[in-house]
PDB file of N, CA and C in Angstrom:
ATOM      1  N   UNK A   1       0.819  -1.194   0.000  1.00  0.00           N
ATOM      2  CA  UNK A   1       0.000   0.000   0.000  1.00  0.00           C
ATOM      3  C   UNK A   1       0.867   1.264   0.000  1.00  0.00           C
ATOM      4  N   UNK A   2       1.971   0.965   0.648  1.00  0.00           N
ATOM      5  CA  UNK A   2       2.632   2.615   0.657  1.00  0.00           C
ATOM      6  C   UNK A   2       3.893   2.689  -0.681  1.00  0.00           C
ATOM      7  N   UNK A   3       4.096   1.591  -1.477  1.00  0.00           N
ATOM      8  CA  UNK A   3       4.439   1.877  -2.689  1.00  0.00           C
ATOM      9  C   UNK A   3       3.521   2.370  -3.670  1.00  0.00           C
ATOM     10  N   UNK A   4       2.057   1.955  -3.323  1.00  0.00           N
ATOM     11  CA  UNK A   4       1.152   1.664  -4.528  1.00  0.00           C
ATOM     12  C   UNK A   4       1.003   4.145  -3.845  1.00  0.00           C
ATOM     13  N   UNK A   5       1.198   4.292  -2.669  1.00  0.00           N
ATOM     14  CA  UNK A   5       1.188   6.244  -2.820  1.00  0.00           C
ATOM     15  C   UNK A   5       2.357   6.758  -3.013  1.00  0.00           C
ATOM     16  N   UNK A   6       3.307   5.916  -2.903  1.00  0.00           N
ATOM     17  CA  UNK A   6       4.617   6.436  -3.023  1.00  0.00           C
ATOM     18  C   UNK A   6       4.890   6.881  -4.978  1.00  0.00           C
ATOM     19  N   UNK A   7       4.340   5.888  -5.751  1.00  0.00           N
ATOM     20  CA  UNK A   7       3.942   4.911  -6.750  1.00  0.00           C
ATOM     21  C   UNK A   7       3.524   6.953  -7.379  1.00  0.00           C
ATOM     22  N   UNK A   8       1.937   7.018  -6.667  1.00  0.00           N
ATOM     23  CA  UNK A   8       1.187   7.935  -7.283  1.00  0.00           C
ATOM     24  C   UNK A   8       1.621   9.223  -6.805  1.00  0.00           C
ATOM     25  N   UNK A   9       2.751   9.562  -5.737  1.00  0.00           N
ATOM     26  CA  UNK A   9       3.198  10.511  -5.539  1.00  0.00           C
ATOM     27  C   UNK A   9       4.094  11.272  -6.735  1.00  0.00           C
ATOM     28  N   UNK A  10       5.047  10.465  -6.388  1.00  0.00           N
ATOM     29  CA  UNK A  10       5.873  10.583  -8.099  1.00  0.00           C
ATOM     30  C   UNK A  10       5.514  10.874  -9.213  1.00  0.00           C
ATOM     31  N   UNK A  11       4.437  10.077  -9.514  1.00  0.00           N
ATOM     32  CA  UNK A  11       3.794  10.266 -10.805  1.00  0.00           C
ATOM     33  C   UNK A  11       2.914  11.806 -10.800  1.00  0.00           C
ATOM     34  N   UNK A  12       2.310  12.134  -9.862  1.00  0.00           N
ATOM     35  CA  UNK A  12       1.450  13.742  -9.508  1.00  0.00           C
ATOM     36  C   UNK A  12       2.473  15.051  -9.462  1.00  0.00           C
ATOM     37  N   UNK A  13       3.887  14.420  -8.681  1.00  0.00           N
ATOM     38  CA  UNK A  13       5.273  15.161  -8.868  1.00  0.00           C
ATOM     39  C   UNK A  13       5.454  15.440 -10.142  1.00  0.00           C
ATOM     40  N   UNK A  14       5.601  14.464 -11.203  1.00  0.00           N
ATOM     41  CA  UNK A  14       6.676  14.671 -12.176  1.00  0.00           C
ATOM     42  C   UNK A  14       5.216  15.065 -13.358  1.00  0.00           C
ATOM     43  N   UNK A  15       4.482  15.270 -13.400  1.00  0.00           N
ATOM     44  CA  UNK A  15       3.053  15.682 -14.212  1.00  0.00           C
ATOM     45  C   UNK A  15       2.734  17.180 -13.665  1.00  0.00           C
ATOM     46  N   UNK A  16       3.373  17.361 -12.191  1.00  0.00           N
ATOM     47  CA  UNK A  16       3.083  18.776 -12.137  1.00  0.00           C
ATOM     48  C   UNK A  16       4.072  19.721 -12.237  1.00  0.00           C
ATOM     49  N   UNK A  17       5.571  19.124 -12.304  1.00  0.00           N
ATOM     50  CA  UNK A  17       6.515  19.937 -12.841  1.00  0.00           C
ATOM     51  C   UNK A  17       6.529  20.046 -14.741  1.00  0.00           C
ATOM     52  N   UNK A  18       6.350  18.893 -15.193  1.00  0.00           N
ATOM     53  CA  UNK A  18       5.720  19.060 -17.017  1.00  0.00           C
ATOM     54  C   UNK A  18       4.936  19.966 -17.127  1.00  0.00           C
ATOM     55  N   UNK A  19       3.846  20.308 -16.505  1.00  0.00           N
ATOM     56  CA  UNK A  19       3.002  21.442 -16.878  1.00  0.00           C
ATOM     57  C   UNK A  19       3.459  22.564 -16.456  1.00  0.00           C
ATOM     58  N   UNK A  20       4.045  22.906 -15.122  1.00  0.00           N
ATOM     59  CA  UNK A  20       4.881  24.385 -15.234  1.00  0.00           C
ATOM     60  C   UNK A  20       5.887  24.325 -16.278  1.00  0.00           C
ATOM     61  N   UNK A  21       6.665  23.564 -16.765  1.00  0.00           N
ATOM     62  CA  UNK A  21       7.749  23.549 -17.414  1.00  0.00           C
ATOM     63  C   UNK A  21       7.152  24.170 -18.774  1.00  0.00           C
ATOM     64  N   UNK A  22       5.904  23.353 -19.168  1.00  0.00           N
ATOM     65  CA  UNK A  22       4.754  23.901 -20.371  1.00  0.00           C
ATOM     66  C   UNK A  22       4.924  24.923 -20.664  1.00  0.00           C
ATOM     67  N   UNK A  23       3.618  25.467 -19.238  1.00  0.00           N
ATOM     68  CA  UNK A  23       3.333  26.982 -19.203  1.00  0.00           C
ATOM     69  C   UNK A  23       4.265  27.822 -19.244  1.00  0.00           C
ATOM     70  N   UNK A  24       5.470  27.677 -18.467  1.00  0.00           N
ATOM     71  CA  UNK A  24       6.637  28.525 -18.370  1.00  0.00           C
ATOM     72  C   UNK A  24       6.929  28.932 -20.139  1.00  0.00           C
ATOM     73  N   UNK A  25       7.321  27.837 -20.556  1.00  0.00           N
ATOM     74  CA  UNK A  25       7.823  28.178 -22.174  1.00  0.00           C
ATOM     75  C   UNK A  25       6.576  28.467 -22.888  1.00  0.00           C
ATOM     76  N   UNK A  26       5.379  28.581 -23.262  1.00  0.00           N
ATOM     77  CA  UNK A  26       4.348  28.378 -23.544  1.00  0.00           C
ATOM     78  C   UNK A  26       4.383  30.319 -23.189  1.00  0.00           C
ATOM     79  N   UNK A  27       4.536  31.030 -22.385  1.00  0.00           N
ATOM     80  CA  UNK A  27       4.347  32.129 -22.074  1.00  0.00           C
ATOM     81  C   UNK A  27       5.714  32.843 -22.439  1.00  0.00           C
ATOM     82  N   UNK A  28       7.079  32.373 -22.590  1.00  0.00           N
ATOM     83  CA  UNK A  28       8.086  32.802 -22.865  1.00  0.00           C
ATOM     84  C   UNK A  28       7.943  33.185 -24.626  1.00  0.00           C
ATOM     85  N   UNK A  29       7.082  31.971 -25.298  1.00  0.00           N
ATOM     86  CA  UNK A  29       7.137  31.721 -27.078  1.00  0.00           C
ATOM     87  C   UNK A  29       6.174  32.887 -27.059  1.00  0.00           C
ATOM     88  N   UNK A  30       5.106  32.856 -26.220  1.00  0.00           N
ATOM     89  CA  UNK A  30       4.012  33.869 -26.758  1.00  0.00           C
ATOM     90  C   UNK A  30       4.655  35.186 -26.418  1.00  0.00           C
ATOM     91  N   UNK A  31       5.752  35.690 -25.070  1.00  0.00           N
ATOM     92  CA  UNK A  31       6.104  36.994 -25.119  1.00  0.00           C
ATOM     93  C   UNK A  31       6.840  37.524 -26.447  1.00  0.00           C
ATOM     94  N   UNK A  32       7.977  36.331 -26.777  1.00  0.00           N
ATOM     95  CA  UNK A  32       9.220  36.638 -27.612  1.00  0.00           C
ATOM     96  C   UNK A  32       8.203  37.002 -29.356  1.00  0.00           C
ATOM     97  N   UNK A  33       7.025  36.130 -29.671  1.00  0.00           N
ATOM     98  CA  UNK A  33       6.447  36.611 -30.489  1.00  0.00           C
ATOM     99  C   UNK A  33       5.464  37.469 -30.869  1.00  0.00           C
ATOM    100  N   UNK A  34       5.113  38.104 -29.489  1.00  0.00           N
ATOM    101  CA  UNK A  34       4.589  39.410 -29.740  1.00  0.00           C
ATOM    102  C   UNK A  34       5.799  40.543 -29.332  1.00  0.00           C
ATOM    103  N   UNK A  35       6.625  40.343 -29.921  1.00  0.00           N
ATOM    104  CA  UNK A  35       7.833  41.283 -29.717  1.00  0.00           C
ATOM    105  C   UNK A  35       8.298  41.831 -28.089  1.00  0.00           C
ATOM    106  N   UNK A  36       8.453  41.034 -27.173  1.00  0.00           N
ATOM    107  CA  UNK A  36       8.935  41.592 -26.177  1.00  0.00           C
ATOM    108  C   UNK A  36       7.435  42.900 -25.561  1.00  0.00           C
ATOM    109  N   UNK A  37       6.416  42.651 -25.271  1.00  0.00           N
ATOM    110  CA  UNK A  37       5.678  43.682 -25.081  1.00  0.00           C
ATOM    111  C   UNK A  37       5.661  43.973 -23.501  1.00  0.00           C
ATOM    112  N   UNK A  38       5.893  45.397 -23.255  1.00  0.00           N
ATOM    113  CA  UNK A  38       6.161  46.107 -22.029  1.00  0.00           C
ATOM    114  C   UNK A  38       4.945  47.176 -22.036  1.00  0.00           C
ATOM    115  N   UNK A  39       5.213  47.189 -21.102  1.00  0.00           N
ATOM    116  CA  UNK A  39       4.039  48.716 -20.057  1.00  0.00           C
ATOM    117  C   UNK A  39       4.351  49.160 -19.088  1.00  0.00           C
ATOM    118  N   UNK A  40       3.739  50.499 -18.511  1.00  0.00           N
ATOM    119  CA  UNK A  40       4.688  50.847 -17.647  1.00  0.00           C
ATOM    120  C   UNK A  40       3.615  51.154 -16.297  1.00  0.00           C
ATOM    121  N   UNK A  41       3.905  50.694 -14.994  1.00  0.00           N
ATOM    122  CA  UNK A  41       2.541  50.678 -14.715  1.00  0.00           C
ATOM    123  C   UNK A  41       2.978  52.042 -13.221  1.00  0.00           C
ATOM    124  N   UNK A  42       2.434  52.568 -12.847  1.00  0.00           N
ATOM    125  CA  UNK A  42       2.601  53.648 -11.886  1.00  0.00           C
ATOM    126  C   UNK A  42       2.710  52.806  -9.898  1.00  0.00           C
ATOM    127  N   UNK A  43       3.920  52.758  -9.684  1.00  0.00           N
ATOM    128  CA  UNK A  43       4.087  52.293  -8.164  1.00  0.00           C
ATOM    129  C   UNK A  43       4.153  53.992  -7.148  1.00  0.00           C
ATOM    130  N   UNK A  44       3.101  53.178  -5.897  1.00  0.00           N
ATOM    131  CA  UNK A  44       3.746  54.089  -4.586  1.00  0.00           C
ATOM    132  C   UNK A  44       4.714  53.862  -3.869  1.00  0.00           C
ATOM    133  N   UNK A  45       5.968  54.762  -3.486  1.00  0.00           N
ATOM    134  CA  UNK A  45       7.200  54.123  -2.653  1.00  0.00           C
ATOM    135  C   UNK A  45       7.665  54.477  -1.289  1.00  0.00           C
ATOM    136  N   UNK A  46       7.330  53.689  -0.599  1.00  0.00           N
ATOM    137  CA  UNK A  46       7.748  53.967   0.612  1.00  0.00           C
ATOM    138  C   UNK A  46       9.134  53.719   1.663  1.00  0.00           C
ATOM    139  N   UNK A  47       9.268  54.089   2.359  1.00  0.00           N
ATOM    140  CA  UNK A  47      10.748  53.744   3.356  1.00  0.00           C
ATOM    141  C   UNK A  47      10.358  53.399   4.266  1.00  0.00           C
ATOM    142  N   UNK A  48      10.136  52.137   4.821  1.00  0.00           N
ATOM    143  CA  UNK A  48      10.235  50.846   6.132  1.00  0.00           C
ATOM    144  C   UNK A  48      11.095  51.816   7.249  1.00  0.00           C
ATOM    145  N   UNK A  49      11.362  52.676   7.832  1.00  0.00           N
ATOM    146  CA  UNK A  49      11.985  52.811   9.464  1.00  0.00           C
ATOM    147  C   UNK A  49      11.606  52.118  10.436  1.00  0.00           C
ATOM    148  N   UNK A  50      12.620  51.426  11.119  1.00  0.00           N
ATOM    149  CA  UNK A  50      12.368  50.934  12.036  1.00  0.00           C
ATOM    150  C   UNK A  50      12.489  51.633  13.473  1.00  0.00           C
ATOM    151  N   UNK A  51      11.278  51.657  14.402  1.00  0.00           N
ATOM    152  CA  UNK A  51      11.587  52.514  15.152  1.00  0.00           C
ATOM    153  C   UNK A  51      11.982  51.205  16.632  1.00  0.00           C
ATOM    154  N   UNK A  52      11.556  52.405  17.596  1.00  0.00           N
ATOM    155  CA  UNK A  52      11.847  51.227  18.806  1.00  0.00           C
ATOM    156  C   UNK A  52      11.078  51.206  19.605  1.00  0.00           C
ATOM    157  N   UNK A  53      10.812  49.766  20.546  1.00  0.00           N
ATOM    158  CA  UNK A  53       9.721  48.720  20.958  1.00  0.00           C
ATOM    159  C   UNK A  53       9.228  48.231  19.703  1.00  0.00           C
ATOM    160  N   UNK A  54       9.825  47.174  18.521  1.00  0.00           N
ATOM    161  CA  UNK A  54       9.493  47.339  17.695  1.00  0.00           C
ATOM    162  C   UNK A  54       8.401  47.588  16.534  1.00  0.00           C
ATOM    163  N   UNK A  55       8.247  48.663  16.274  1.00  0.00           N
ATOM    164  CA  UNK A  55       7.872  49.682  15.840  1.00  0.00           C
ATOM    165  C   UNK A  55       8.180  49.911  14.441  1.00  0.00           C
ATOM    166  N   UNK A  56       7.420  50.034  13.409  1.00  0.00           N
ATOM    167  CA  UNK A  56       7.884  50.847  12.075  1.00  0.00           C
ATOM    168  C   UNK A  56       7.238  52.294  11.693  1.00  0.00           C
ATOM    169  N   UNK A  57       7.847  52.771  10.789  1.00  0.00           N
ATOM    170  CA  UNK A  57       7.290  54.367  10.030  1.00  0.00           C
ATOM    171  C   UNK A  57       7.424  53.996   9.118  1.00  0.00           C
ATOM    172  N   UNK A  58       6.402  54.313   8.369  1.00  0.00           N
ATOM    173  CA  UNK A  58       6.465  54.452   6.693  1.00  0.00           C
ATOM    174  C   UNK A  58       6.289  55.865   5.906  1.00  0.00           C
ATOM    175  N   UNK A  59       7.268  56.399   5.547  1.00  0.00           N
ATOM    176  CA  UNK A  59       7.683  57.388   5.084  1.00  0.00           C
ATOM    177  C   UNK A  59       7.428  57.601   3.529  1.00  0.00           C
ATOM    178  N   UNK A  60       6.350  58.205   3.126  1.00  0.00           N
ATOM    179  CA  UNK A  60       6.047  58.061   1.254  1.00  0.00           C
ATOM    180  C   UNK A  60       7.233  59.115   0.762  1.00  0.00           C
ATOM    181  N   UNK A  61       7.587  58.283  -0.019  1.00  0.00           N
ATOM    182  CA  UNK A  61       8.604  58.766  -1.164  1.00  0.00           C
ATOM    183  C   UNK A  61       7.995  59.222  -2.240  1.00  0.00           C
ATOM    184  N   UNK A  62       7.124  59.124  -2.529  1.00  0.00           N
ATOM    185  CA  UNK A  62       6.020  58.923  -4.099  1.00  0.00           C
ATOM    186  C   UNK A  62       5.885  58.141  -4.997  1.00  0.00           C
ATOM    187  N   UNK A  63       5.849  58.743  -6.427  1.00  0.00           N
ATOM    188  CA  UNK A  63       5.368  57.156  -7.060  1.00  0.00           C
ATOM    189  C   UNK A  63       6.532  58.012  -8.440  1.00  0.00           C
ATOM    190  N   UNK A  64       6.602  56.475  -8.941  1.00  0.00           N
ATOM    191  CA  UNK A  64       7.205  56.053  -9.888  1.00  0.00           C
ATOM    192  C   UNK A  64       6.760  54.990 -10.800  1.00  0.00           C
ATOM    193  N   UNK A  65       7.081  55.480 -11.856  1.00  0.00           N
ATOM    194  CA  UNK A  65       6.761  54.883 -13.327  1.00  0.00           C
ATOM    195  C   UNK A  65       7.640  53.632 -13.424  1.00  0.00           C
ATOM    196  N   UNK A  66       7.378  52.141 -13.137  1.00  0.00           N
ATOM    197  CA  UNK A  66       7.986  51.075 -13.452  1.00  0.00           C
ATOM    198  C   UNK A  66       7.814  50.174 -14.500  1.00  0.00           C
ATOM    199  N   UNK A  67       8.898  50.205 -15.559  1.00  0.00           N
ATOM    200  CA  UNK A  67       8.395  48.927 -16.844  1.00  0.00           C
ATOM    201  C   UNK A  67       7.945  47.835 -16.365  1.00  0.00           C
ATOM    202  N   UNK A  68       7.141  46.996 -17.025  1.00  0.00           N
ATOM    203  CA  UNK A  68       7.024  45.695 -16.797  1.00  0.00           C
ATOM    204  C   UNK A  68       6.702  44.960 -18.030  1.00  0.00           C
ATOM    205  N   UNK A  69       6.749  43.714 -17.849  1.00  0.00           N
ATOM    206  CA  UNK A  69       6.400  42.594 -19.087  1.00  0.00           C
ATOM    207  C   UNK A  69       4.829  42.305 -19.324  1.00  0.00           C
ATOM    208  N   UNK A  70       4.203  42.124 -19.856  1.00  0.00           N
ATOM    209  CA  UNK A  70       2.848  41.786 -20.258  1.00  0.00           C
ATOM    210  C   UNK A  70       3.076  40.503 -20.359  1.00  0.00           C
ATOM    211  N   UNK A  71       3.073  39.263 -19.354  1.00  0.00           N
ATOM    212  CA  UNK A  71       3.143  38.132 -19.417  1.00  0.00           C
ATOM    213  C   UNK A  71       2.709  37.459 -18.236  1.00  0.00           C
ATOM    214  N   UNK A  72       2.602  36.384 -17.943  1.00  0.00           N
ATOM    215  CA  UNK A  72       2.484  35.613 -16.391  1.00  0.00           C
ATOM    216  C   UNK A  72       3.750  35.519 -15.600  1.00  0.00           C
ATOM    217  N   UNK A  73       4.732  35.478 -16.349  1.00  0.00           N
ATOM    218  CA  UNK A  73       6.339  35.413 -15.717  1.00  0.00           C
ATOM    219  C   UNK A  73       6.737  36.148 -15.457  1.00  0.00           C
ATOM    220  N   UNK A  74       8.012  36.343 -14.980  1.00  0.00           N
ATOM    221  CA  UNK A  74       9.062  37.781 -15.032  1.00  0.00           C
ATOM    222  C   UNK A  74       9.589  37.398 -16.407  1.00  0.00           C
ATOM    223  N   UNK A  75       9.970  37.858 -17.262  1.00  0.00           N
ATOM    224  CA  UNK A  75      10.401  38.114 -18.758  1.00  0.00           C
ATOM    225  C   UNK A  75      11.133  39.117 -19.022  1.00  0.00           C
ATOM    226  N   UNK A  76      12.459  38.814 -19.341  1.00  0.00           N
ATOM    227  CA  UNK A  76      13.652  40.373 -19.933  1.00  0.00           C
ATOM    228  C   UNK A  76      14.098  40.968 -18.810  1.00  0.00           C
ATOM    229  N   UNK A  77      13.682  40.229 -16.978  1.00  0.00           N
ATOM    230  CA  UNK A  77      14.556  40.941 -16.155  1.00  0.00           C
ATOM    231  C   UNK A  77      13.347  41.886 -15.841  1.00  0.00           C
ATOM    232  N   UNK A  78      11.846  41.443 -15.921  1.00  0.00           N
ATOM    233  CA  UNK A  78      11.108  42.387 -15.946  1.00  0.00           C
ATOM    234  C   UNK A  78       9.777  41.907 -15.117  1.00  0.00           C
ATOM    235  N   UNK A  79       9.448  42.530 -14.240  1.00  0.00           N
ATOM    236  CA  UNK A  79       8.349  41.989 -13.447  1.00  0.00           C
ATOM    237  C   UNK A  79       6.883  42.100 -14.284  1.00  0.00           C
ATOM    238  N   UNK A  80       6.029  40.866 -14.042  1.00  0.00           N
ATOM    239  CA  UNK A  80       5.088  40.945 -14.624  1.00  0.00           C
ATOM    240  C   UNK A  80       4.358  41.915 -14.270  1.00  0.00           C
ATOM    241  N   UNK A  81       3.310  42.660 -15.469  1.00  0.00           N
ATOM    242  CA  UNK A  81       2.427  43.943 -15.061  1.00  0.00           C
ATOM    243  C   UNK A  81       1.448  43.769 -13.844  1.00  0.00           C
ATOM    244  N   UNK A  82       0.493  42.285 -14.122  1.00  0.00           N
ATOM    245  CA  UNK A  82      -0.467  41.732 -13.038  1.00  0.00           C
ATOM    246  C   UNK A  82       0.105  41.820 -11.492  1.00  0.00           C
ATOM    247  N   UNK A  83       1.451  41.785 -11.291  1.00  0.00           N
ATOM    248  CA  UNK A  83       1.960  41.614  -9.898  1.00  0.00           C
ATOM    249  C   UNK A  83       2.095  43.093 -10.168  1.00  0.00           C
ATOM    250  N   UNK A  84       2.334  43.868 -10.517  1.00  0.00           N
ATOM    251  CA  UNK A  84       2.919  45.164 -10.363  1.00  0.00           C
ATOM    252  C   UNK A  84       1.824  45.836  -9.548  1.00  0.00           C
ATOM    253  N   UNK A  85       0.689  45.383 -10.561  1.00  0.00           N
ATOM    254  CA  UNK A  85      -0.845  46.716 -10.529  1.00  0.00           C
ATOM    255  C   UNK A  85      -1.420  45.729  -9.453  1.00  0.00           C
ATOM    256  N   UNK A  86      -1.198  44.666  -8.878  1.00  0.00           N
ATOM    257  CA  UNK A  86      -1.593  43.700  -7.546  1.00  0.00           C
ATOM    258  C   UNK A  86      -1.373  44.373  -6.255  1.00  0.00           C
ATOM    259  N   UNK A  87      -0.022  44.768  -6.426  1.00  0.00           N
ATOM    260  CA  UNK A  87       1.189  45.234  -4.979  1.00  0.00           C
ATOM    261  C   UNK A  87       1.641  46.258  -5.548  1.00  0.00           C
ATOM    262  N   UNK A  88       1.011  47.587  -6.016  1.00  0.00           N
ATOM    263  CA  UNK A  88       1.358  48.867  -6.028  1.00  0.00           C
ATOM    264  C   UNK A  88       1.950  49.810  -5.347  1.00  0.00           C
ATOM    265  N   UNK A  89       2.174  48.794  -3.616  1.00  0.00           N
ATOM    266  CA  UNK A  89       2.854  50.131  -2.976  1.00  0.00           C
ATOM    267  C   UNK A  89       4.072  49.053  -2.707  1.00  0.00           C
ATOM    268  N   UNK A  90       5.431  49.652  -3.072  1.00  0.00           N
ATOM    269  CA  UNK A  90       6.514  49.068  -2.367  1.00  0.00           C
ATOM    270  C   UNK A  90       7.232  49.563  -1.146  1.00  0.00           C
ATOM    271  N   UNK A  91       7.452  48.823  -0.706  1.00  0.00           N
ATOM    272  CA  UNK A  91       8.373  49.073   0.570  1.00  0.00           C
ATOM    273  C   UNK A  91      10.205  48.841   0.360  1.00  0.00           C
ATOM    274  N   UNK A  92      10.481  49.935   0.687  1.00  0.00           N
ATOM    275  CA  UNK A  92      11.421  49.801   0.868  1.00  0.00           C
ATOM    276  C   UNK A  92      12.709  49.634   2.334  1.00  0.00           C
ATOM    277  N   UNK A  93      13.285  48.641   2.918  1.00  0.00           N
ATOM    278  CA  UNK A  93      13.610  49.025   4.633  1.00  0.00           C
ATOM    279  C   UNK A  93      15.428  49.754   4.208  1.00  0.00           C
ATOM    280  N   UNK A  94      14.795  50.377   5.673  1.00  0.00           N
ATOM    281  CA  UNK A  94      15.965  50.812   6.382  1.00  0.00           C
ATOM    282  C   UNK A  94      17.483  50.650   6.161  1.00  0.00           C
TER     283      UNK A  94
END
């Protein structure tokens, strides 16, 4: 019995790394053939201080214009747009 899950573990393992492996390239072919497509999406930026009893300040810096990839991945060194416009405010620490 514990070969026959060991058995179907493996097999659910190695079927669910094939399909990221898929999707991964599957989203790389579709970026590279719509020419590398970027956007630029608007972040808020902040500074993490740490104060004491621990304690933080968040200090707005403002916002900034960040490229990103139009894809599900990071692509070209480039964060996807969906995570960008998801988590719009970054933090930055101390």
């Amino acid at each position: 019995m514990v070969r026959f899950i060991v058995r179907w573990g493996i097999r659910i393992a190695a079927f669910l790394a094939v399909a990221f492996i898929a999707v991964y390239l599957g989203d790389f072919l579709v970026f590279k053939l719509r020419s590398s497509p970027q956007s630029i999406v608007t972040v808020n930026q902040y500074l993490d201080v740490p104060l004491k009893g621990n304690k933080h300040e968040f200090d707005y810096q403002g916002t900034m214009a960040v490229p990103c990839a139009r894809a599900l991945f990071s692509q070209s060194g480039l964060s996807p747009c969906w995570q960008l416009r998801k988590n719009a405010n970054q933090m930055t620490p101390l």
